[in-house]
C-alpha atoms as a PDB file:
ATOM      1  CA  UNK A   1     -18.681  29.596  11.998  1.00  0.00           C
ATOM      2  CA  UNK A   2     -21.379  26.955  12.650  1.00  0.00           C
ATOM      3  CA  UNK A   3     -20.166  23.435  12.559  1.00  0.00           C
ATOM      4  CA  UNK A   4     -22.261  22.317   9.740  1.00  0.00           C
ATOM      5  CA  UNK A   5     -20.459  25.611   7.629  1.00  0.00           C
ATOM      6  CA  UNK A   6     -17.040  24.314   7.887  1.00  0.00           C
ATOM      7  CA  UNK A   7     -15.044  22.005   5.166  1.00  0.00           C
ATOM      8  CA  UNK A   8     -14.296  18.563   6.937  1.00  0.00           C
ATOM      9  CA  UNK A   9     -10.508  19.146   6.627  1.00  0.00           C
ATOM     10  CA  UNK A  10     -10.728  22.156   8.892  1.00  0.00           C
ATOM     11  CA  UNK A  11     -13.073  20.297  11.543  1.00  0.00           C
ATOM     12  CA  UNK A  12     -10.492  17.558  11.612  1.00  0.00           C
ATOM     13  CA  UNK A  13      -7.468  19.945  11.905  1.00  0.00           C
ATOM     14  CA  UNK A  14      -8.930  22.121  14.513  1.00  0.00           C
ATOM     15  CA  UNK A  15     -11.633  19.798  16.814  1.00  0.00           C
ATOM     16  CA  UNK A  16      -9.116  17.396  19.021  1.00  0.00           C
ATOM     17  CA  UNK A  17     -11.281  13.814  18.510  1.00  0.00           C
ATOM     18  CA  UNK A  18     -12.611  14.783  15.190  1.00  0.00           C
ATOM     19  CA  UNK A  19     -10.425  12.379  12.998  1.00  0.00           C
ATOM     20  CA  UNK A  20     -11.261   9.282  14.967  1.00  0.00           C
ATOM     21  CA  UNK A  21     -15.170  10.851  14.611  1.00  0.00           C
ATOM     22  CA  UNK A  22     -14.845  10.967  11.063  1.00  0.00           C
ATOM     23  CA  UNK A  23     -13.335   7.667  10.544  1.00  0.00           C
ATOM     24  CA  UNK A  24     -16.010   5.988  12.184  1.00  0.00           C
ATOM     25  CA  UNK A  25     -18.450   7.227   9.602  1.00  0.00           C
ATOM     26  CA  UNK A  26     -16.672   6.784   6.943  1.00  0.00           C
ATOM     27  CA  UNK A  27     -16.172  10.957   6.351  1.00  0.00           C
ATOM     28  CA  UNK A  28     -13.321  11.300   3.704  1.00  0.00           C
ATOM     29  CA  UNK A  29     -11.191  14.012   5.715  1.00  0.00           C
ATOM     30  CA  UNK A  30      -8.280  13.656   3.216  1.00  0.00           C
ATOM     31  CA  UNK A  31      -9.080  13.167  -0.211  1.00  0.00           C
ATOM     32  CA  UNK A  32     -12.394  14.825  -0.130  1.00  0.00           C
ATOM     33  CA  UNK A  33     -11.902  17.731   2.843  1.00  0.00           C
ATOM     34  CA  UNK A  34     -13.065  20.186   1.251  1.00  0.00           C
ATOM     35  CA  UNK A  35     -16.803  19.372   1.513  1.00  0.00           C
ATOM     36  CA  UNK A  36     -19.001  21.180   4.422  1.00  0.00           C
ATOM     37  CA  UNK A  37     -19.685  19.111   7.431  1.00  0.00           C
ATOM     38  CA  UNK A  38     -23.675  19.251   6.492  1.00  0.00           C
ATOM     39  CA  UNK A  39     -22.676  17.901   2.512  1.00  0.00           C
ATOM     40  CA  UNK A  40     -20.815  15.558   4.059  1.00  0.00           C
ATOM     41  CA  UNK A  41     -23.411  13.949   6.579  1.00  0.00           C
ATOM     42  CA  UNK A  42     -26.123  14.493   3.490  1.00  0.00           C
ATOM     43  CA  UNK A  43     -23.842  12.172   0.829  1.00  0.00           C
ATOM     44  CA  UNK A  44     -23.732   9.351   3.590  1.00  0.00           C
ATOM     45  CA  UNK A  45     -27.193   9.995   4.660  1.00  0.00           C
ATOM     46  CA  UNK A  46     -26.204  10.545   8.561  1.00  0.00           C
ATOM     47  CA  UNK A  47     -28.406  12.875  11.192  1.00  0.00           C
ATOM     48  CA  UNK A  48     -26.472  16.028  11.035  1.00  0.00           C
ATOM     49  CA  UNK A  49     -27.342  17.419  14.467  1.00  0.00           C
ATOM     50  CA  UNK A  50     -26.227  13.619  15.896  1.00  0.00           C
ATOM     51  CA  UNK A  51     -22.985  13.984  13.733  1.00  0.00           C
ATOM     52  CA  UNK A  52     -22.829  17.509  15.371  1.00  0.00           C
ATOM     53  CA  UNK A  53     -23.183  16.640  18.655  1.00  0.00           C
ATOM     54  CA  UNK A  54     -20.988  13.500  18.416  1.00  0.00           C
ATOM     55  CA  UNK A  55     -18.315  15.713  17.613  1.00  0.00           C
ATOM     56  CA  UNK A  56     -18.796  18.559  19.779  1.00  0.00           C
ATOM     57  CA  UNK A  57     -18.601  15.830  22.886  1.00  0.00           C
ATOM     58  CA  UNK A  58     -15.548  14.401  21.553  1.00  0.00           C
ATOM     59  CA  UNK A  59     -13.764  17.510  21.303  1.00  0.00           C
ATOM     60  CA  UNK A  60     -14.280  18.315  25.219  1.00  0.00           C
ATOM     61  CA  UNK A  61     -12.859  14.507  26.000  1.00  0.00           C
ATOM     62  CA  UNK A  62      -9.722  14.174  23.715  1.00  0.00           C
ATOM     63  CA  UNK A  63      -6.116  16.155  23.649  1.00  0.00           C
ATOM     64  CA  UNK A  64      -5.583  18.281  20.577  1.00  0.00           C
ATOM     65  CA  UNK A  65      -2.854  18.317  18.223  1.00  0.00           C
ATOM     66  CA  UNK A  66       0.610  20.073  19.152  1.00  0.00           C
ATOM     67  CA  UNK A  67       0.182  23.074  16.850  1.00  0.00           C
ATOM     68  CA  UNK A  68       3.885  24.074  17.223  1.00  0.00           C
ATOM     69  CA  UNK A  69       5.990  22.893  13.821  1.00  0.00           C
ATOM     70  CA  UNK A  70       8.867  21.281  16.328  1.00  0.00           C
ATOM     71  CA  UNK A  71       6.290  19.574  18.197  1.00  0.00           C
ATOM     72  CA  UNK A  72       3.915  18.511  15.685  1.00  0.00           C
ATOM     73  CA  UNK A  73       6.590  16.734  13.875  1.00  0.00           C
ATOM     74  CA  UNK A  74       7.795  15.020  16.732  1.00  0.00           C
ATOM     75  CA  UNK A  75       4.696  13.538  17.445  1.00  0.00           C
ATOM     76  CA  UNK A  76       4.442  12.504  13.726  1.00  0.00           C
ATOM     77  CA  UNK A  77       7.671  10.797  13.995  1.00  0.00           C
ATOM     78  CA  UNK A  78       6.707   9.070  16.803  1.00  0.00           C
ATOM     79  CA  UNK A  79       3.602   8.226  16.552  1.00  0.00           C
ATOM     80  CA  UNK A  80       3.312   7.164  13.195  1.00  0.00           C
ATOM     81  CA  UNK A  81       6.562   6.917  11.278  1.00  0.00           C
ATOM     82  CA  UNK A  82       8.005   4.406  14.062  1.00  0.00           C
ATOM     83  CA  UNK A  83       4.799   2.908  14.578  1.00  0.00           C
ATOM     84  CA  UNK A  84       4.117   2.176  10.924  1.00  0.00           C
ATOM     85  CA  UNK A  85       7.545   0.751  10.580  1.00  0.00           C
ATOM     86  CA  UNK A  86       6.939  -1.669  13.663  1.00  0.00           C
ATOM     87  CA  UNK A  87       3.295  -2.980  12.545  1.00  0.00           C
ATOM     88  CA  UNK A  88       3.698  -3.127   8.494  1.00  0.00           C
ATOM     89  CA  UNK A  89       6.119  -6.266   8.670  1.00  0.00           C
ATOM     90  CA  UNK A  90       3.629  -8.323  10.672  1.00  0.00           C
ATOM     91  CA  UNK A  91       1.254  -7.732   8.436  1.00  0.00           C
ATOM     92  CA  UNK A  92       2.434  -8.420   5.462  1.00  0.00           C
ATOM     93  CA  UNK A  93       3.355 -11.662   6.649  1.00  0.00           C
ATOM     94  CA  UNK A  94      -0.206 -12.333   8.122  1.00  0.00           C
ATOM     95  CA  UNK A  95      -1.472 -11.509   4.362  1.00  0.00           C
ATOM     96  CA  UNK A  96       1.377 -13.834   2.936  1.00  0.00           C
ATOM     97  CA  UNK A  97       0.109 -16.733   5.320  1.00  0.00           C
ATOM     98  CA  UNK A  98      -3.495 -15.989   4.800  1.00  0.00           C
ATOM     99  CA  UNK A  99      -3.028 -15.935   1.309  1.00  0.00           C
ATOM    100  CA  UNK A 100      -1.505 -18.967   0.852  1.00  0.00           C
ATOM    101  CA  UNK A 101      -3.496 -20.927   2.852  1.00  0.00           C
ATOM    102  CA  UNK A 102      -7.018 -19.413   1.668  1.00  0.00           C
ATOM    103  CA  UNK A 103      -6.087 -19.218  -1.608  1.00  0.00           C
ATOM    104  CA  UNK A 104      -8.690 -21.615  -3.342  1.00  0.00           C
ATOM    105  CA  UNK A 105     -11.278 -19.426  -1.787  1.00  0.00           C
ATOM    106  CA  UNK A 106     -13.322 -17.227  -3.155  1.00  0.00           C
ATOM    107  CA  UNK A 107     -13.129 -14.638  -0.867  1.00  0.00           C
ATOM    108  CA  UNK A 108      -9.437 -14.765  -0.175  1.00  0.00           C
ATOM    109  CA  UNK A 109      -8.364 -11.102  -0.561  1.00  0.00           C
ATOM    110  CA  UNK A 110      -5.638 -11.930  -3.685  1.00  0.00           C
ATOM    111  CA  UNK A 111      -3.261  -9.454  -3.908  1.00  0.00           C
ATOM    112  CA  UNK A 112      -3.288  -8.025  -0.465  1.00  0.00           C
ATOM    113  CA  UNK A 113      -0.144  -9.282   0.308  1.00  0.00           C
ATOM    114  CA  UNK A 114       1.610  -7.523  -2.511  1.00  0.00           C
ATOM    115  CA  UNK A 115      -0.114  -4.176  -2.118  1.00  0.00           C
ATOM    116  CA  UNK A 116       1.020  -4.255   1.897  1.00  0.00           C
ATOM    117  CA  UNK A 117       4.595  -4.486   0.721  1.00  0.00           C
ATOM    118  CA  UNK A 118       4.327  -2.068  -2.067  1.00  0.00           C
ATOM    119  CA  UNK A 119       2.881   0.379   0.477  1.00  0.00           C
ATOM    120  CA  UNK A 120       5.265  -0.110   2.499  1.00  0.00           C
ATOM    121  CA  UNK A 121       8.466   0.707   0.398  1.00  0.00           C
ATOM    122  CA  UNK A 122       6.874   3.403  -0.811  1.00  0.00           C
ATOM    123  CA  UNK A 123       6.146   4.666   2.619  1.00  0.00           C
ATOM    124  CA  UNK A 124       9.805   3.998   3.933  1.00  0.00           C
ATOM    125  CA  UNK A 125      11.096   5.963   1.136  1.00  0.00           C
ATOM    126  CA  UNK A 126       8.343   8.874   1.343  1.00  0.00           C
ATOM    127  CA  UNK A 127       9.030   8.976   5.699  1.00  0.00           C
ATOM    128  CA  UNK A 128      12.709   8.805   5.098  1.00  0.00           C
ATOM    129  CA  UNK A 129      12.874  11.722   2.662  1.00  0.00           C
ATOM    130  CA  UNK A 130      11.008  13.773   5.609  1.00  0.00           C
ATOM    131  CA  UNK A 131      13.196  12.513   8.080  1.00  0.00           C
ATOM    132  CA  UNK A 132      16.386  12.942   6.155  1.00  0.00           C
ATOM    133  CA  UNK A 133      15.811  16.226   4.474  1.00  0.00           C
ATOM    134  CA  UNK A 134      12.306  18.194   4.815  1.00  0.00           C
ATOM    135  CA  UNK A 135      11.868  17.960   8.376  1.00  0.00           C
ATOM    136  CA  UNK A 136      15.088  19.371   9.396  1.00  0.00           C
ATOM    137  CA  UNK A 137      14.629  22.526   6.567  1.00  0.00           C
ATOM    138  CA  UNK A 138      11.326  22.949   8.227  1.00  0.00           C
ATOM    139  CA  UNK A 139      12.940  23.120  12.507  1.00  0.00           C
ATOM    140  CA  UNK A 140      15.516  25.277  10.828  1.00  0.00           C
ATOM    141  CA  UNK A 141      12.608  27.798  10.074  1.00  0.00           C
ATOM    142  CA  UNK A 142      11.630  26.394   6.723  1.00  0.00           C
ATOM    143  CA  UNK A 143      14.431  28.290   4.008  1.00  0.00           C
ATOM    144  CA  UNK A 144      15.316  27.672   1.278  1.00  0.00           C
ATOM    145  CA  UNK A 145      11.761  27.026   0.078  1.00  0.00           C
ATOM    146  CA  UNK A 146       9.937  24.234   0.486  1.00  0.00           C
ATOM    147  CA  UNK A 147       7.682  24.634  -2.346  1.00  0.00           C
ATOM    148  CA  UNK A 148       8.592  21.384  -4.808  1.00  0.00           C
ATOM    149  CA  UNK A 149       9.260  19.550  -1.750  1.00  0.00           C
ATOM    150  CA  UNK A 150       6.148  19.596  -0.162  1.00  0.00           C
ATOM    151  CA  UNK A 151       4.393  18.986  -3.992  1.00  0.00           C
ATOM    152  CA  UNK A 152       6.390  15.797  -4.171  1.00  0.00           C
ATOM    153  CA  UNK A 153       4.766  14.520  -0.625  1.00  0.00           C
ATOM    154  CA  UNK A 154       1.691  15.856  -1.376  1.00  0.00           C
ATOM    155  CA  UNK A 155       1.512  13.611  -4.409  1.00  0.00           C
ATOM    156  CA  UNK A 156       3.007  10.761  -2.625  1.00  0.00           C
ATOM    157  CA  UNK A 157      -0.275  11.042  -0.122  1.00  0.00           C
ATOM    158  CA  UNK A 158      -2.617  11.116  -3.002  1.00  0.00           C
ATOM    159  CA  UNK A 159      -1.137   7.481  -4.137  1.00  0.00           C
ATOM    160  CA  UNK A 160      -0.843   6.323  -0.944  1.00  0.00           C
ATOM    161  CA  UNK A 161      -5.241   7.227  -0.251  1.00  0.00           C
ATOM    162  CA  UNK A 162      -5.567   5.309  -3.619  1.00  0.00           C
ATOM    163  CA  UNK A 163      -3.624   2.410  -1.966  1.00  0.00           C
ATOM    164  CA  UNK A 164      -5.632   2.394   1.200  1.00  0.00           C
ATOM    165  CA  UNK A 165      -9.228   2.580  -0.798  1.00  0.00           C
ATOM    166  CA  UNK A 166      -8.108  -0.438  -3.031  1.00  0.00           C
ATOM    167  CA  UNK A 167      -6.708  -2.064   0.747  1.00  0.00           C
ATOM    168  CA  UNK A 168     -10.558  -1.480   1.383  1.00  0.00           C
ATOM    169  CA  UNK A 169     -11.788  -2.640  -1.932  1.00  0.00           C
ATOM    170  CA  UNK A 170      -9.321  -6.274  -1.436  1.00  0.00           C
ATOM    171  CA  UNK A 171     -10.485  -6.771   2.169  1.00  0.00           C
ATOM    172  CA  UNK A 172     -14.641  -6.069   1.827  1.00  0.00           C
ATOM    173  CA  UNK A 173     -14.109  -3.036   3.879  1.00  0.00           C
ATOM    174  CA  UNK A 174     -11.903  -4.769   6.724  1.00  0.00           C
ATOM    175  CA  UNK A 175     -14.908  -7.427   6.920  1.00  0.00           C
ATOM    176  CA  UNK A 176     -13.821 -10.809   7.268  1.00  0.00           C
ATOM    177  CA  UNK A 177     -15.771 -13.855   6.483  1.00  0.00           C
ATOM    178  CA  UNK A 178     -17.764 -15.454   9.021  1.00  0.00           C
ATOM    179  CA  UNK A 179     -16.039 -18.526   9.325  1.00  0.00           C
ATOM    180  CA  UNK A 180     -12.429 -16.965   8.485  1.00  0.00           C
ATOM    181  CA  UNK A 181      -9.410 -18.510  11.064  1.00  0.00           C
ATOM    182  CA  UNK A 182      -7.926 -16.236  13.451  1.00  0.00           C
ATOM    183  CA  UNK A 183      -5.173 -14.664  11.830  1.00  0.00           C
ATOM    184  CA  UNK A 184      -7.680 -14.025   8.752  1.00  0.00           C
ATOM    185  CA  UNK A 185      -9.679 -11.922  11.381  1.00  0.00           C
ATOM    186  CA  UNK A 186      -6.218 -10.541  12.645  1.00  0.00           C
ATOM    187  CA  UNK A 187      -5.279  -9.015   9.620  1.00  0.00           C
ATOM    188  CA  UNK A 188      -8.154  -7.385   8.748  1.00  0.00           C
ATOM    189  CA  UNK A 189      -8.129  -5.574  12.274  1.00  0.00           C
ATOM    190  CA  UNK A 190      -4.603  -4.632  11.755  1.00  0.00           C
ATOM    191  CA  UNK A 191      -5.384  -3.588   8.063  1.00  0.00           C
ATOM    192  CA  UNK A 192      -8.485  -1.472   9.788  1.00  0.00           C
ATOM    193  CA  UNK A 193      -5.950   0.470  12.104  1.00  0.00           C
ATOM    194  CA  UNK A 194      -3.324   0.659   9.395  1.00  0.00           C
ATOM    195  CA  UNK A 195      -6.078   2.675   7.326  1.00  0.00           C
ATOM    196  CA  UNK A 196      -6.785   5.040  10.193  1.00  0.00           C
ATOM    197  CA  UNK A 197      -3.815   5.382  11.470  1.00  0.00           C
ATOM    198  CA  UNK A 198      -2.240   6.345   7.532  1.00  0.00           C
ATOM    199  CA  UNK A 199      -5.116   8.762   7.016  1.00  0.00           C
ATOM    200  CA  UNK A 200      -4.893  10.969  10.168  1.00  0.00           C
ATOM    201  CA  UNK A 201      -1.105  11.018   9.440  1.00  0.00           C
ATOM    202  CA  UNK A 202      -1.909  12.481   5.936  1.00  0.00           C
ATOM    203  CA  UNK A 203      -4.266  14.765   7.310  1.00  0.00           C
ATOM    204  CA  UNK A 204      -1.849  16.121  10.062  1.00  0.00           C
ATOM    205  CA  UNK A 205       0.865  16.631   7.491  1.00  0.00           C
ATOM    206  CA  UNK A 206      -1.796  18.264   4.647  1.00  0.00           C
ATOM    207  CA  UNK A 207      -3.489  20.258   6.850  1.00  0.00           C
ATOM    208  CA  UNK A 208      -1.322  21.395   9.949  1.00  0.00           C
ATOM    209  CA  UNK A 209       2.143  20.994   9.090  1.00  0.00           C
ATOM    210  CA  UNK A 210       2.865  21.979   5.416  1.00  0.00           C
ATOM    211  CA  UNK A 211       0.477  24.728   5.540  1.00  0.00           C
ATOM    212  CA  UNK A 212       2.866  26.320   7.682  1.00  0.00           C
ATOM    213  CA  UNK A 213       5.510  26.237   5.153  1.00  0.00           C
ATOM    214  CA  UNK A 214       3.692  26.166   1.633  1.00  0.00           C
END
């Protein structure tokens, strides 16, 4: 099937580059995957055939996914569980700092601090559950079913999208002010990678590794 034909989840699953393709244009691969490629480009008014192309050259540059469960999970432990739990500390302290000392400003992004550290007890708890209890069912071949399991962290990556767009929302879309101090312009690049990095980890988990077992 033509490029333009396919839902954006399954261009991102299958294409090795396409998530960091889709990020750059602001493509909603998670929450809103289920849109064709050409609806896609159309709602955010891009060239299709560029989009296309883009993609296609990506693909022949970048190494795909593991596709194996054993392997696919070990590459989501360690390159995002132990990665999130190294950078999410720093950062909410940078927001803490830049809060405090910005805070008569206008465009001091109130509340970021907070939503960093809900995030990231919610995503300690979520990764720890996997850890702990679904990813071992699943190397053991995946009985007894994982059904309600997989529902539960499903859900949990629905609230954690809606935490991410209102991360967007509280930081102008990772855009800091002109005249904002280093660590201002710090934390809005590490907020910037925290978003990409959370959403391809959704999207691997969604749409390559609970498939397998749902």
């Amino acid at each position: 099937m033509a490029l333009r034909h396919q839902s954006i989840a399954a261009i991102a699953a299958s294409l090795p580059g396409a998530c960091d393709v889709l990020l750059r244009h602001k493509i909603d691969f998670c929450s809103k995957g289920e849109a064709t490629l050409a609806l896609a480009a159309e709602a955010r008014r891009l060239n299709l055939a560029e989009l296309q192309a883009e993609l296609s050259a990506t693909a022949r540059q970048a190494e795909p996914y593991p596709t194996e469960p054993a392997a696919l999970i070990a590459h989501i432990i360690e390159r995002y569980h132990k990665v999130h739990r190294l950078e999410f500390p720093g950062l909410i302290d940078t927001a803490r700092r830049v809060e405090a000392t910005h805070k008569d400003r206008c465009d001091c992004p109130r509340g970021l601090h907070d939503l960093l550290s809900r995030m990231f007890e919610d995503l300690e708890d979520h990764q720890h559950k996997e850890e702990a209890i679904l990813f071992p069912i699943m190397l053991n071949g995946g009985e007894p079913s994982l059904h309600q399991p997989i529902a539960r962290m499903l859900q949990d990556h629905v609230e954690l999208i809606d935490a991410l767009d209102l991360m967007a929302d509280l930081t102008g879309d990772f855009a800091p002010p002109a005249d904002a101090c280093g660590s201002w312009r710090a934390l809005y690049v590490g907020c910037r990678k925290l978003d990409a990095d959370l959403r391809v980890h959704v999207h691997l988990e969604n749409n390559l590794l609970f498939p397998r077992f749902s």
